[in-house]
PDB file of N, CA and C in Angstrom:
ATOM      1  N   UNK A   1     -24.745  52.034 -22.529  1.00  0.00           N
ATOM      2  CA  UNK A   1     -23.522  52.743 -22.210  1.00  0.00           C
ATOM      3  C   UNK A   1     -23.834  53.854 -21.211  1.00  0.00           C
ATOM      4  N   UNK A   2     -23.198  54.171 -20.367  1.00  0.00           N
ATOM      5  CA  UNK A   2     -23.360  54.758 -19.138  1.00  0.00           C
ATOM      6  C   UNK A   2     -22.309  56.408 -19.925  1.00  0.00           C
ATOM      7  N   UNK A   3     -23.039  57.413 -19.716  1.00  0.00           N
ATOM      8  CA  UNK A   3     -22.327  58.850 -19.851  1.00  0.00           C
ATOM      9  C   UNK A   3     -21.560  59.604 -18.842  1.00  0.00           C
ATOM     10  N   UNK A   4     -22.288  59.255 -17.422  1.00  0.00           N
ATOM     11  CA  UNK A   4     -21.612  59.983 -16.506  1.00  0.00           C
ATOM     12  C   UNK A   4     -21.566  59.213 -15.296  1.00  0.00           C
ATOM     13  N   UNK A   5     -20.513  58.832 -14.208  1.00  0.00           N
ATOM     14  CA  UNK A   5     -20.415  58.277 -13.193  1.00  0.00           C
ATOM     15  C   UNK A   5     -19.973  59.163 -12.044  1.00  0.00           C
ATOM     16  N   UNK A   6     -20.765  58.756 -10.908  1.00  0.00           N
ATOM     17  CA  UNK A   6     -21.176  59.470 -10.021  1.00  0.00           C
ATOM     18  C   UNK A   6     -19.488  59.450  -9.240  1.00  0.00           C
ATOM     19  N   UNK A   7     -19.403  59.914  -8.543  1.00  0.00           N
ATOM     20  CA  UNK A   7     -17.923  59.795  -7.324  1.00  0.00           C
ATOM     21  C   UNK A   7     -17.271  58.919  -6.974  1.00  0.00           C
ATOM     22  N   UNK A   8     -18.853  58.339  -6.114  1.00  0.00           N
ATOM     23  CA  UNK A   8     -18.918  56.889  -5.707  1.00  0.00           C
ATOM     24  C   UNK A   8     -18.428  55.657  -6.251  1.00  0.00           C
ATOM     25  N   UNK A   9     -19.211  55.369  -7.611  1.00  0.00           N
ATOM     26  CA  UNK A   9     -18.592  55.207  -8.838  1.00  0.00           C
ATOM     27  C   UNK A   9     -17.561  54.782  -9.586  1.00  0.00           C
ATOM     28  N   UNK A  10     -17.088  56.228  -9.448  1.00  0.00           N
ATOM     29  CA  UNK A  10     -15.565  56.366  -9.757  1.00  0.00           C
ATOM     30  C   UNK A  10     -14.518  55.689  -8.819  1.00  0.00           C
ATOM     31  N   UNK A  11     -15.096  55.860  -7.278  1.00  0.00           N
ATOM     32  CA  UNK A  11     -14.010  55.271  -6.323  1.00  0.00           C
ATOM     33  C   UNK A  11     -13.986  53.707  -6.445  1.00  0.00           C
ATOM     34  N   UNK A  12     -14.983  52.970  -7.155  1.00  0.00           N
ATOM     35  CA  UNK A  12     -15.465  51.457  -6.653  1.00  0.00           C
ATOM     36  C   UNK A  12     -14.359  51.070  -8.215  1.00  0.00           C
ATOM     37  N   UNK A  13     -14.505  51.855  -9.295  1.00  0.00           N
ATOM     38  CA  UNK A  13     -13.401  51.815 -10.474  1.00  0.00           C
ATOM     39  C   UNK A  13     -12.162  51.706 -10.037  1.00  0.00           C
ATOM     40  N   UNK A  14     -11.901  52.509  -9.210  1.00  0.00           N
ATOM     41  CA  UNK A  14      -9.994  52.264  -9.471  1.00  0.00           C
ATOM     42  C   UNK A  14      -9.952  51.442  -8.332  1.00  0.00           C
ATOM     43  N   UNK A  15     -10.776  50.504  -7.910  1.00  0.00           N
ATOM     44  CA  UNK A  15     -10.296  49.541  -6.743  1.00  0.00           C
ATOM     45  C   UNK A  15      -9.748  48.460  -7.436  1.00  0.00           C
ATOM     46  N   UNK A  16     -10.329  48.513  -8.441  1.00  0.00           N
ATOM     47  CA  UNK A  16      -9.947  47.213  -9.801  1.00  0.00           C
ATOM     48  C   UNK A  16      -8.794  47.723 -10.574  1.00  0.00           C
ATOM     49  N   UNK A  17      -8.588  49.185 -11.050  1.00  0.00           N
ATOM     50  CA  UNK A  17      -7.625  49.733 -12.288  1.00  0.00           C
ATOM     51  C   UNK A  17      -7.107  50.493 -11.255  1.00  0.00           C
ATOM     52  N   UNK A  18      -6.088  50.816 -11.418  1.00  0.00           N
ATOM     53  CA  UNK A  18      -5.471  52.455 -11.529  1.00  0.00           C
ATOM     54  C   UNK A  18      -6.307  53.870 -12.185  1.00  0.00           C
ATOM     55  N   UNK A  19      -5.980  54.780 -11.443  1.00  0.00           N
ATOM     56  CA  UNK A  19      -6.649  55.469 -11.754  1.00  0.00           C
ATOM     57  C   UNK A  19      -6.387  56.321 -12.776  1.00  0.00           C
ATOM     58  N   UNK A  20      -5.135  55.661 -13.522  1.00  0.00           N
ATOM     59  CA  UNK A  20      -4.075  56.448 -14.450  1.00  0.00           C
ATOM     60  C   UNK A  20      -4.582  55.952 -16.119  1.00  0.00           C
ATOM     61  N   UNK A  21      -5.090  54.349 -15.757  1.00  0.00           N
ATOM     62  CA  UNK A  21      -5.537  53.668 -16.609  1.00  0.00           C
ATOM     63  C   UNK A  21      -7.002  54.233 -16.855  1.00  0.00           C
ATOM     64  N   UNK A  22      -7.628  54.931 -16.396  1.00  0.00           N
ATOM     65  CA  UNK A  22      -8.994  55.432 -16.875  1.00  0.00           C
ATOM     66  C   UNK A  22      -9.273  57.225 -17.298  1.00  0.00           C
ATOM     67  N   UNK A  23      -8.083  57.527 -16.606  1.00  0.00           N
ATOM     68  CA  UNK A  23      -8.463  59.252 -16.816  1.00  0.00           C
ATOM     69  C   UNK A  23      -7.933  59.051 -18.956  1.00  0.00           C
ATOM     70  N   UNK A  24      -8.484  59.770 -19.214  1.00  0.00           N
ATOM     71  CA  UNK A  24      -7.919  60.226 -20.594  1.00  0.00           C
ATOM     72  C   UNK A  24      -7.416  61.295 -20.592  1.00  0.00           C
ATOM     73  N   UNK A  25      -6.033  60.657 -20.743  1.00  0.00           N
ATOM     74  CA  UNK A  25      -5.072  61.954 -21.197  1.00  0.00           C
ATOM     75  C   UNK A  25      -4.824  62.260 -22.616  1.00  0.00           C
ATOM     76  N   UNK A  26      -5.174  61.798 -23.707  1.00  0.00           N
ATOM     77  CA  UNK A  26      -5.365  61.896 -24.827  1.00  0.00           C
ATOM     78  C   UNK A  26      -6.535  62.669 -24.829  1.00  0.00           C
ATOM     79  N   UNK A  27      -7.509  63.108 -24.877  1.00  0.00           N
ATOM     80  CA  UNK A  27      -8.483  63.597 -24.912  1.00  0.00           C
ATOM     81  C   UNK A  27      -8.734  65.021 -25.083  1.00  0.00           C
ATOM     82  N   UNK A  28      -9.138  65.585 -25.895  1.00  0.00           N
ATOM     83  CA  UNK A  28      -9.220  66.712 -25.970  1.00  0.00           C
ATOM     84  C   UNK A  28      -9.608  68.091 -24.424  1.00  0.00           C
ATOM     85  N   UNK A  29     -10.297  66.961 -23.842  1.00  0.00           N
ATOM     86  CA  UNK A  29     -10.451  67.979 -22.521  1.00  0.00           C
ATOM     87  C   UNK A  29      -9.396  67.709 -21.649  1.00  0.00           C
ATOM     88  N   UNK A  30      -8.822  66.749 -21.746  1.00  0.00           N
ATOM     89  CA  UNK A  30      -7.774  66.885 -20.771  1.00  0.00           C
ATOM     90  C   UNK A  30      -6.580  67.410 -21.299  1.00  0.00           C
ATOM     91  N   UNK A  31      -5.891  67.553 -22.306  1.00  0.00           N
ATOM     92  CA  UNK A  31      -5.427  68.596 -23.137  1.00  0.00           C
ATOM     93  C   UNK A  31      -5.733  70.119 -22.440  1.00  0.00           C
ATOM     94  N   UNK A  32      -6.888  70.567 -22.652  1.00  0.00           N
ATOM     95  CA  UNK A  32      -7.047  71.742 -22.845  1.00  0.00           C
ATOM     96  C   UNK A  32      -6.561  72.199 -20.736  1.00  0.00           C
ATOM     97  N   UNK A  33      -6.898  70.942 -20.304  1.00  0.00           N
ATOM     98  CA  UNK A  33      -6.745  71.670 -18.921  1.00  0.00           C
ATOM     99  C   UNK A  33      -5.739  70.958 -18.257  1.00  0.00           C
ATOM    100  N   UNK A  34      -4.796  70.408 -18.850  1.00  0.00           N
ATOM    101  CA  UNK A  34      -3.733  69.691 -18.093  1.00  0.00           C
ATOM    102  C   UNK A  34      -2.657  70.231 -17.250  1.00  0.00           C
ATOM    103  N   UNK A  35      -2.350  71.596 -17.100  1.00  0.00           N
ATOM    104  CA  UNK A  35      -1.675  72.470 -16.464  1.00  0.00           C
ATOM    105  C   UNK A  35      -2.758  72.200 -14.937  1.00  0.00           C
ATOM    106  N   UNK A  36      -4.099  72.444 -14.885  1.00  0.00           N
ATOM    107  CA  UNK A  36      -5.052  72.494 -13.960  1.00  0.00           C
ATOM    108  C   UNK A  36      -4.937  71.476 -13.429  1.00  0.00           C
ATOM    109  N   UNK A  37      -4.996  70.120 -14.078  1.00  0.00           N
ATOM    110  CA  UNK A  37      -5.532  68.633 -13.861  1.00  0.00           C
ATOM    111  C   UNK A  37      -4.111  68.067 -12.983  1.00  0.00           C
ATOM    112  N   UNK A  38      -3.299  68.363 -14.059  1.00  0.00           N
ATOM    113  CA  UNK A  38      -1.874  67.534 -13.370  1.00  0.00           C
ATOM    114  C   UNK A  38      -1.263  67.919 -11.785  1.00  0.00           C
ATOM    115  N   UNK A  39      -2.032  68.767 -11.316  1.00  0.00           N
ATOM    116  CA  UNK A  39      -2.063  68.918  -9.521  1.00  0.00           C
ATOM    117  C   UNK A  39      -2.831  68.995  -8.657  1.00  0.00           C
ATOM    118  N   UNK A  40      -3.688  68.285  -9.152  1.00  0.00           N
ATOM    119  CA  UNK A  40      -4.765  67.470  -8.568  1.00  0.00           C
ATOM    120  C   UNK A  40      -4.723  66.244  -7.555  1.00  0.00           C
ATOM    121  N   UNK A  41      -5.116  66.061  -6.242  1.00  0.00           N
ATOM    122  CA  UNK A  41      -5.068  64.920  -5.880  1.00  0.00           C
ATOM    123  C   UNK A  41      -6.047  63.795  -6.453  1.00  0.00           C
ATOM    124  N   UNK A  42      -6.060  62.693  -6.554  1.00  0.00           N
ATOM    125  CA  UNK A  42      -6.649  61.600  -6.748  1.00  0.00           C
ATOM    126  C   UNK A  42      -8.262  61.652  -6.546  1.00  0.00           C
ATOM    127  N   UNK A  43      -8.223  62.540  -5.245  1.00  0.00           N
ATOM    128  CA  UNK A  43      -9.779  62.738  -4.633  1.00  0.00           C
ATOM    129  C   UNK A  43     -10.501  63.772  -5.709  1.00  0.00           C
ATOM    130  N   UNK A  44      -9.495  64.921  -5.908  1.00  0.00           N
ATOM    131  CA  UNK A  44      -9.945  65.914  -6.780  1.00  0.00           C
ATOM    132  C   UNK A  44     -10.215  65.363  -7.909  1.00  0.00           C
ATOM    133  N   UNK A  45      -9.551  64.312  -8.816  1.00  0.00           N
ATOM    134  CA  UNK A  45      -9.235  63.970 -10.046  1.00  0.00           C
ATOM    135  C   UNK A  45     -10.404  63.076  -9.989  1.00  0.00           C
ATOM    136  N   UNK A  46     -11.065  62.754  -8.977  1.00  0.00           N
ATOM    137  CA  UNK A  46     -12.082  61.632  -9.490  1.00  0.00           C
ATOM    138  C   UNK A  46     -13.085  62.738  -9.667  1.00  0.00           C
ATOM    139  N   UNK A  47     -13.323  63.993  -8.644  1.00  0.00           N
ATOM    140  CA  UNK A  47     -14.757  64.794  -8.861  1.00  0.00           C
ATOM    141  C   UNK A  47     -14.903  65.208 -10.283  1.00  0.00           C
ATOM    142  N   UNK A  48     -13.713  65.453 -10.593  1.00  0.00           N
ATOM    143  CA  UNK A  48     -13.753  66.002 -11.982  1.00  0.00           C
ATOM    144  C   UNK A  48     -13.891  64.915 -12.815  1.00  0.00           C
ATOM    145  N   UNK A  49     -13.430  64.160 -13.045  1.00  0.00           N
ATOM    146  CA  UNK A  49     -13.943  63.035 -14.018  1.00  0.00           C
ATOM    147  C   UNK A  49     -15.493  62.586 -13.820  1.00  0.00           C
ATOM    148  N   UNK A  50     -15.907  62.842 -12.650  1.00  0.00           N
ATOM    149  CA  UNK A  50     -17.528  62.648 -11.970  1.00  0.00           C
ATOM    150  C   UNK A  50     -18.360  64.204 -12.687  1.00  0.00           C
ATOM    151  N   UNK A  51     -17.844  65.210 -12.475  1.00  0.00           N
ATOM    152  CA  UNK A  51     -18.616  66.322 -13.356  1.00  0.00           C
ATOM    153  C   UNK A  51     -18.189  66.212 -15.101  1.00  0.00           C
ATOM    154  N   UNK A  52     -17.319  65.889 -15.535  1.00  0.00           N
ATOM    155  CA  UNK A  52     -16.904  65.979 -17.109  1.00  0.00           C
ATOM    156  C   UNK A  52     -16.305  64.527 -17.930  1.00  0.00           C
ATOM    157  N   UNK A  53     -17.536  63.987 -18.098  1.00  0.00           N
ATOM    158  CA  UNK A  53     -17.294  62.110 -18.366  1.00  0.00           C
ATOM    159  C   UNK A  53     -16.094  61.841 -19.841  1.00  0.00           C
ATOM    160  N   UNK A  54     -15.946  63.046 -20.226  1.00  0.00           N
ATOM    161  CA  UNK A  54     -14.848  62.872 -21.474  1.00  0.00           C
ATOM    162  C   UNK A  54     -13.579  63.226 -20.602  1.00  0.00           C
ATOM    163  N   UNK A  55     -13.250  62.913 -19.656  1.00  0.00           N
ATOM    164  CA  UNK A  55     -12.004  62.678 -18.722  1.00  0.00           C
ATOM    165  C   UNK A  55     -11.547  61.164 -18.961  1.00  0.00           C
ATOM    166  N   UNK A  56     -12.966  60.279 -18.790  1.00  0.00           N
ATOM    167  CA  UNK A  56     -12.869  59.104 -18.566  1.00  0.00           C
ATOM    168  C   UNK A  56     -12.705  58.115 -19.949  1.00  0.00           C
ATOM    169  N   UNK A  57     -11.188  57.071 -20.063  1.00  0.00           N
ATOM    170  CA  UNK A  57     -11.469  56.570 -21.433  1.00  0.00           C
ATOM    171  C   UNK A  57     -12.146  55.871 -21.735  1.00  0.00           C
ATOM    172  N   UNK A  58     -12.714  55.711 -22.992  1.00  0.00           N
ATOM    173  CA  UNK A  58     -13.792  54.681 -23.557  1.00  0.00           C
ATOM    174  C   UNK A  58     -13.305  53.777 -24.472  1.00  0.00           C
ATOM    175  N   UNK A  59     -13.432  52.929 -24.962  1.00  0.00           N
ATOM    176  CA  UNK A  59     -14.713  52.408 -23.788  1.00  0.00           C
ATOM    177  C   UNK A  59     -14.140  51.877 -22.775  1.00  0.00           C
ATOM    178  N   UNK A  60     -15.381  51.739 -21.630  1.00  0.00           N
ATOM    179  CA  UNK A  60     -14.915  51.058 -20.563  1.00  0.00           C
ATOM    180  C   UNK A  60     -15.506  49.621 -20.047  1.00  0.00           C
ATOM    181  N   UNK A  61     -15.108  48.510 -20.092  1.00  0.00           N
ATOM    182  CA  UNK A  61     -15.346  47.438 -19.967  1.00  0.00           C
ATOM    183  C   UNK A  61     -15.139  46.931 -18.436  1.00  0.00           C
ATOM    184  N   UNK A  62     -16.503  46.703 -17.656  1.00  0.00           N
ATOM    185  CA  UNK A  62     -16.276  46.438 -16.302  1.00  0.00           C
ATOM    186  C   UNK A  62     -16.988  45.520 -16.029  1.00  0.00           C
ATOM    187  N   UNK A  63     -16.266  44.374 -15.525  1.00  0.00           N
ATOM    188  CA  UNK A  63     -16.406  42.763 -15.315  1.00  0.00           C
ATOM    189  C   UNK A  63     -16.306  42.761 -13.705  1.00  0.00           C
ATOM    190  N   UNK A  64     -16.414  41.591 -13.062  1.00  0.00           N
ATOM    191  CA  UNK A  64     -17.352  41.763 -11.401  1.00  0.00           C
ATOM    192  C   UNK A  64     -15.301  41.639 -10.793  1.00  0.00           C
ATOM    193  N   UNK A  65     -14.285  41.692 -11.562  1.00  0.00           N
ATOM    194  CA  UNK A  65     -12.738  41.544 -10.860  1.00  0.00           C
ATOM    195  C   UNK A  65     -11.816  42.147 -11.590  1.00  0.00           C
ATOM    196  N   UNK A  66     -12.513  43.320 -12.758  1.00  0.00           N
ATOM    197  CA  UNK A  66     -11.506  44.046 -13.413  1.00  0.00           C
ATOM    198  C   UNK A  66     -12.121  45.310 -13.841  1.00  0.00           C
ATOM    199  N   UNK A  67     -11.810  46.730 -14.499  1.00  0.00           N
ATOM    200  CA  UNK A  67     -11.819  47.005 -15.407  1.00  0.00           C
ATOM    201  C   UNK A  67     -10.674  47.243 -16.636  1.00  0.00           C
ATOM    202  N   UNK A  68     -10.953  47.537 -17.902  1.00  0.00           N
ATOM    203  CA  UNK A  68     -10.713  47.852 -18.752  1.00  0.00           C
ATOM    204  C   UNK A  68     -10.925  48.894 -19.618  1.00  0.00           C
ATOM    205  N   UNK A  69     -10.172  49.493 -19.266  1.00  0.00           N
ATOM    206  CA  UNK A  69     -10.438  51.074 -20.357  1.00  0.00           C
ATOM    207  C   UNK A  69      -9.630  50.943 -21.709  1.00  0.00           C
ATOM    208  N   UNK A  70     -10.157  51.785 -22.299  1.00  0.00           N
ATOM    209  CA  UNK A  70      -9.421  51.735 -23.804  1.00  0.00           C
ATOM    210  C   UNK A  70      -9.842  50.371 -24.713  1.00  0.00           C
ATOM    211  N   UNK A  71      -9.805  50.683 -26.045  1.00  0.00           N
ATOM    212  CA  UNK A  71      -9.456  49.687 -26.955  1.00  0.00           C
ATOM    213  C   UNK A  71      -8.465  48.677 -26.766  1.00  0.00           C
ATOM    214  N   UNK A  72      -8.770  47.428 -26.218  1.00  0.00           N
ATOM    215  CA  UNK A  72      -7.363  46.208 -26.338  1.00  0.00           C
ATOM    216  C   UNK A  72      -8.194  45.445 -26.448  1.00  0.00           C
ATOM    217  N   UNK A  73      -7.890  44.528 -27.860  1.00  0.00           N
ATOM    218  CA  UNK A  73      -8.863  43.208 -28.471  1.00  0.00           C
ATOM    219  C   UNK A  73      -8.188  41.729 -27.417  1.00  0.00           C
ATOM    220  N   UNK A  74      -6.965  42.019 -27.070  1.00  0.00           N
ATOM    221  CA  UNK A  74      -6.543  41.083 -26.061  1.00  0.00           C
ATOM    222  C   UNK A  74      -7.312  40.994 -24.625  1.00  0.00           C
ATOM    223  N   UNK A  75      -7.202  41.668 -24.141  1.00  0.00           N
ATOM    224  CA  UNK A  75      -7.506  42.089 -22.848  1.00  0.00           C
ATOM    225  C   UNK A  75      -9.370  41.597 -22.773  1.00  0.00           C
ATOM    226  N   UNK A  76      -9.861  42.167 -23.583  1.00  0.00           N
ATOM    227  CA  UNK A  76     -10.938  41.911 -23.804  1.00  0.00           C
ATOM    228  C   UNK A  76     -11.552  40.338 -23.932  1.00  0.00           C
ATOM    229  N   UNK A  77     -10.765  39.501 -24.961  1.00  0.00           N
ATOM    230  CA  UNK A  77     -10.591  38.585 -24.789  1.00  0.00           C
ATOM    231  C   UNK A  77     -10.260  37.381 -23.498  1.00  0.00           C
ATOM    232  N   UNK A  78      -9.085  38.219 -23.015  1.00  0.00           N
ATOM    233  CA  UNK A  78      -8.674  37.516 -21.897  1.00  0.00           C
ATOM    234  C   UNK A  78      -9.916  37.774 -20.448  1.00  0.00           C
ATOM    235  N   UNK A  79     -11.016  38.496 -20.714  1.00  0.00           N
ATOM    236  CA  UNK A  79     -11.930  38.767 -19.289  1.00  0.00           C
ATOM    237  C   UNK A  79     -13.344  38.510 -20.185  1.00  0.00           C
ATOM    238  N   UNK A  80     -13.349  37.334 -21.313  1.00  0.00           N
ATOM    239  CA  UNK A  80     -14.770  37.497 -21.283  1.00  0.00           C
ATOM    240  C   UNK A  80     -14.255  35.658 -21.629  1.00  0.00           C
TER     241      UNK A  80
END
């Protein structure tokens, strides 16, 4: 399991997902700073998910034409 992803990373992720589908907004850190977070551009929103990896939801399941964030026993199914 991978803890922290670099920028780079992060940009090669939402070429597959949205980038809405991986930030965690449930999360206790994004909670605490969502006034901060929610005017953020996309560019900004990835550095920060690149410095503080509990931005990003888990798990994350990344296959060579998708990812998958979050718990879904379907989804999971349907890409393996």
């Amino acid at each position: 399991m991978k803890d922290h992803f670099s920028l780079e990373e992060l940009k090669e992720l939402i070429k597959k997902t949205p980038l809405e589908q991986i930030l965690n907004k449930k999360g206790v850190v994004y909670k605490a700073r969502r006034e901060e977070l929610e005017g953020l551009s996309e560019e900004e929103l990835l550095n920060e998910m690149a410095k503080e990896p509990k931005l990003i939801r888990r798990p994350l399941i990344i296959t060579e034409d998708q990812v998958i964030a979050g718990y879904d026993e379907n989804k999971y199914k349907d890409a393996l």
